[in-house]
Protein backbone atom coordinates (compact mmCIF):
# COMPACT_ATOMS: atom_id res chain seq x y z
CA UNK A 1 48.39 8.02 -1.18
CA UNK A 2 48.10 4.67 -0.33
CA UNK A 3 46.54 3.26 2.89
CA UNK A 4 47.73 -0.82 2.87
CA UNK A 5 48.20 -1.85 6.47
CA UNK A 6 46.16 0.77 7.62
CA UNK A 7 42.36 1.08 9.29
CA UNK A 8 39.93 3.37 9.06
CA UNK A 9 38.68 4.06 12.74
CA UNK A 10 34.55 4.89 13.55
CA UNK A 11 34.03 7.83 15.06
CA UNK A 12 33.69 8.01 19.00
CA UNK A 13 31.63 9.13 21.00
CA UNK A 14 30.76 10.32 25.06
CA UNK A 15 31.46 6.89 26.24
CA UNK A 16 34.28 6.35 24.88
CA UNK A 17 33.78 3.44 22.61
CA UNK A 18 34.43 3.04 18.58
CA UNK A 19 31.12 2.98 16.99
CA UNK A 20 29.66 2.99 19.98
CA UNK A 21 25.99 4.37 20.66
CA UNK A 22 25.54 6.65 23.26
CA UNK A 23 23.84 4.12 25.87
CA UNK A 24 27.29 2.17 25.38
CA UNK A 25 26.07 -0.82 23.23
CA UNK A 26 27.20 -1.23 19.38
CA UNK A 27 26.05 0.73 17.03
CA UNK A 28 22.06 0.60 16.27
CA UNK A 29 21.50 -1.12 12.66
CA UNK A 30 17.57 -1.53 13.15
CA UNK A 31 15.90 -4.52 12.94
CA UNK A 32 17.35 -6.82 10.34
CA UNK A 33 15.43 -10.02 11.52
CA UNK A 34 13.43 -11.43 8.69
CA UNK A 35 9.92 -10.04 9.60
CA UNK A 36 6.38 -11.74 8.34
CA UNK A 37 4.97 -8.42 8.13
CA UNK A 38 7.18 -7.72 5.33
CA UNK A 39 6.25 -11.72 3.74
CA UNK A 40 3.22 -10.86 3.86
CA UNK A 41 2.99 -7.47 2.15
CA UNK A 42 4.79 -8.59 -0.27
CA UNK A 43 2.64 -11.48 -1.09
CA UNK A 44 -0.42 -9.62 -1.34
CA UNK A 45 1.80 -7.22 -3.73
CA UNK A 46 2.65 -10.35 -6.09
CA UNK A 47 -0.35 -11.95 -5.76
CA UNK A 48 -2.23 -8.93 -6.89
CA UNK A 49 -0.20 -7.92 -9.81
CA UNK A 50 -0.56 -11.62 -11.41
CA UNK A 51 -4.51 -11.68 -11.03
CA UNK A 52 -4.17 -8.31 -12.72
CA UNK A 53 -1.80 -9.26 -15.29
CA UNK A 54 -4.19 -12.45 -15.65
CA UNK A 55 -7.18 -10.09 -16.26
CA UNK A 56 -5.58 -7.47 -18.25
CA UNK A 57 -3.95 -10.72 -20.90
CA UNK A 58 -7.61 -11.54 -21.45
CA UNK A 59 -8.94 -7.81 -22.80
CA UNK A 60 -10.57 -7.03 -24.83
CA UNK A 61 -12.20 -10.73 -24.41
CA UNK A 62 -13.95 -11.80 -21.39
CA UNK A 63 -11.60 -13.53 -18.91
CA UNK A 64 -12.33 -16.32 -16.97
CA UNK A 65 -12.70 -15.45 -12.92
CA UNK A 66 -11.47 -18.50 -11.26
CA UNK A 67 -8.06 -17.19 -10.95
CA UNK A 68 -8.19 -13.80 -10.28
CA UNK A 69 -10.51 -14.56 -7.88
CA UNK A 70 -8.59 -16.96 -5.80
CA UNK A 71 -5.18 -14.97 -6.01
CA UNK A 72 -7.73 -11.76 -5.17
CA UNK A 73 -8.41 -13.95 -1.81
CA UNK A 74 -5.02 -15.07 -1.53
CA UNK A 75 -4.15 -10.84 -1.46
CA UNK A 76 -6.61 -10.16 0.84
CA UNK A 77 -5.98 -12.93 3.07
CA UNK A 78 -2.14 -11.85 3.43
CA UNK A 79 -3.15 -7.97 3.24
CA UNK A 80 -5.20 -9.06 6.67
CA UNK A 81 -1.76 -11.12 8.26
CA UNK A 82 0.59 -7.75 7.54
CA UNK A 83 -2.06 -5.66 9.13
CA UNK A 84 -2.60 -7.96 12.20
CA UNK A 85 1.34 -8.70 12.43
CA UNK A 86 2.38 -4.87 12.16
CA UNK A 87 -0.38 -4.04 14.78
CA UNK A 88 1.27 -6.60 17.02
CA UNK A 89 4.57 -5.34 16.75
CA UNK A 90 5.59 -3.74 20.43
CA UNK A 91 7.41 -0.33 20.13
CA UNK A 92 6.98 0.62 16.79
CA UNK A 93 7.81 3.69 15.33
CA UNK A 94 4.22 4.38 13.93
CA UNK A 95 5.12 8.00 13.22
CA UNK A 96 7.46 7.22 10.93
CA UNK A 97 5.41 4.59 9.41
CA UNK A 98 2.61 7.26 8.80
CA UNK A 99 4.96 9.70 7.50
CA UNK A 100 5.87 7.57 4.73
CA UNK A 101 2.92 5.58 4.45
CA UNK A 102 0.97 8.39 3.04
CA UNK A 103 3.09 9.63 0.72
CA UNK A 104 3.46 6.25 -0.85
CA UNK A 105 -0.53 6.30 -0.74
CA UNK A 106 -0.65 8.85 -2.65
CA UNK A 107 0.82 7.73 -5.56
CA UNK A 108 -0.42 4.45 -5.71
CA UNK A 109 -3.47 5.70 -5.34
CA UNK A 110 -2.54 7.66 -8.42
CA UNK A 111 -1.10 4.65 -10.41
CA UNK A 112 -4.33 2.42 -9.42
CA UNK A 113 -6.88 5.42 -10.83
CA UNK A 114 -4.66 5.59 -13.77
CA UNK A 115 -4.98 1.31 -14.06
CA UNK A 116 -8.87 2.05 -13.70
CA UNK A 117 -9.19 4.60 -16.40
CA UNK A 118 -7.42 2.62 -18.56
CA UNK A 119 -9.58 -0.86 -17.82
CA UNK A 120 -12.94 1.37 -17.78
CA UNK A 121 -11.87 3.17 -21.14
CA UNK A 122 -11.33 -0.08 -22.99
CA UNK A 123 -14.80 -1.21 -22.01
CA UNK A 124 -14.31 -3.33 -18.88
CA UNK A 125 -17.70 -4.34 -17.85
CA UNK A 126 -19.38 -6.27 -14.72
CA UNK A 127 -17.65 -9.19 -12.68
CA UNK A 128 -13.87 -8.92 -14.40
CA UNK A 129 -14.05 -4.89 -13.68
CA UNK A 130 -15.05 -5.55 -9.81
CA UNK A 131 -12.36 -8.25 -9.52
CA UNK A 132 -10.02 -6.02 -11.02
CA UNK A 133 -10.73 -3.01 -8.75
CA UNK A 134 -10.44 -4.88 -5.88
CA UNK A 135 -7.09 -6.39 -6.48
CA UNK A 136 -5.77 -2.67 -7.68
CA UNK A 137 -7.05 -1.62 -4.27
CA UNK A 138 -5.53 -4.41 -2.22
CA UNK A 139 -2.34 -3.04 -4.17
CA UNK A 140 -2.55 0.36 -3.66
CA UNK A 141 -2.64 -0.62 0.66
CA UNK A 142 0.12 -3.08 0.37
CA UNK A 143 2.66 -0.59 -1.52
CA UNK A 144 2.45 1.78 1.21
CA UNK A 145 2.34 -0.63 4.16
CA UNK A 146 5.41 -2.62 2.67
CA UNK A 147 7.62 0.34 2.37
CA UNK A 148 6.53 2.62 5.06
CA UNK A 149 7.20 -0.78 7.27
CA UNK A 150 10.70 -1.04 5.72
CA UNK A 151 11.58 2.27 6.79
CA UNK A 152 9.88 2.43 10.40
CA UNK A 153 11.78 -0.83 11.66
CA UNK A 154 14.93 0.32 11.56
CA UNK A 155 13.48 3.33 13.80
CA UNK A 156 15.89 2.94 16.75
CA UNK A 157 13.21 3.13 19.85
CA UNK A 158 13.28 5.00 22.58
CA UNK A 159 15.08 4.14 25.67
């Protein structure tokens, strides 16, 4: 069966309205606005996996710091911003960010031991090993921050 010339309606509701909510206005989408929590997060992310990737390209061989170290700055300078900019945010649904948050820990914090054993077991000694568990750290916050953010904006608040 065809439907040409024809439109699906939304579903109504109390009020009356198609797609309305039930406070009258259209219907909640969450916040789509470009956030800087969410720049930020990601940042530390990127910036994190490179100084790794920059370490790990080096091994078994000593790697030079200068790098890592400045992109391990760079993380923890934008891990900082998210946490100051999500803290700031009025009305946020920080239930729902936990709730996700800490699953998402969880298995980073999985991945990052897993990264450790790997850099310990292949004889990772001193100043590249530190750098290194820093940045898998910084990592392992921002995964969880980034995605349990993602979810919790779009949280409609309460009225």
């Amino acid at each position: 069966m065809a439907l040409t010339g024809q439109t699906a309606s939304l579903p109504t509701t109390a009020t009356g309205g198609e797609g309305a909510t039930a406070a009258g206005g259209p219907p909640w989408l969450g916040d789509t606005t470009l956030s800087p929590v969410m720049a930020c997060a990601v940042g530390a992310i990127v910036t994190s996996f490179i100084a790794v990737g920059f370490l790990a390209a080096y091994l078994p061989r000593k790697a030079p710091l200068g790098v890592p170290a400045g992109l391990l700055v760079a993380s923890g300078a934008l891990s900082v911003a998210a946490a100051v900019l999500l803290r700031r945010r009025p009305g946020f649904a920080w239930g729902v960010f936990f709730s996700v948050a800490r699953w998402m820990l969880a298995i980073t914090l999985i991945f990052a031991t897993m990264a450790e054993y790997v850099f310990v077991y292949d004889k990772t000694r001193g100043a590249p090993l530190a750098v290194m568990t820093i940045v898998l750290v910084l990592a392992a916050i921002n995964v969880p921050t980034a995605v349990g953010f993602s979810v919790a904006r779009h949280e409609q608040p309460a009225l």
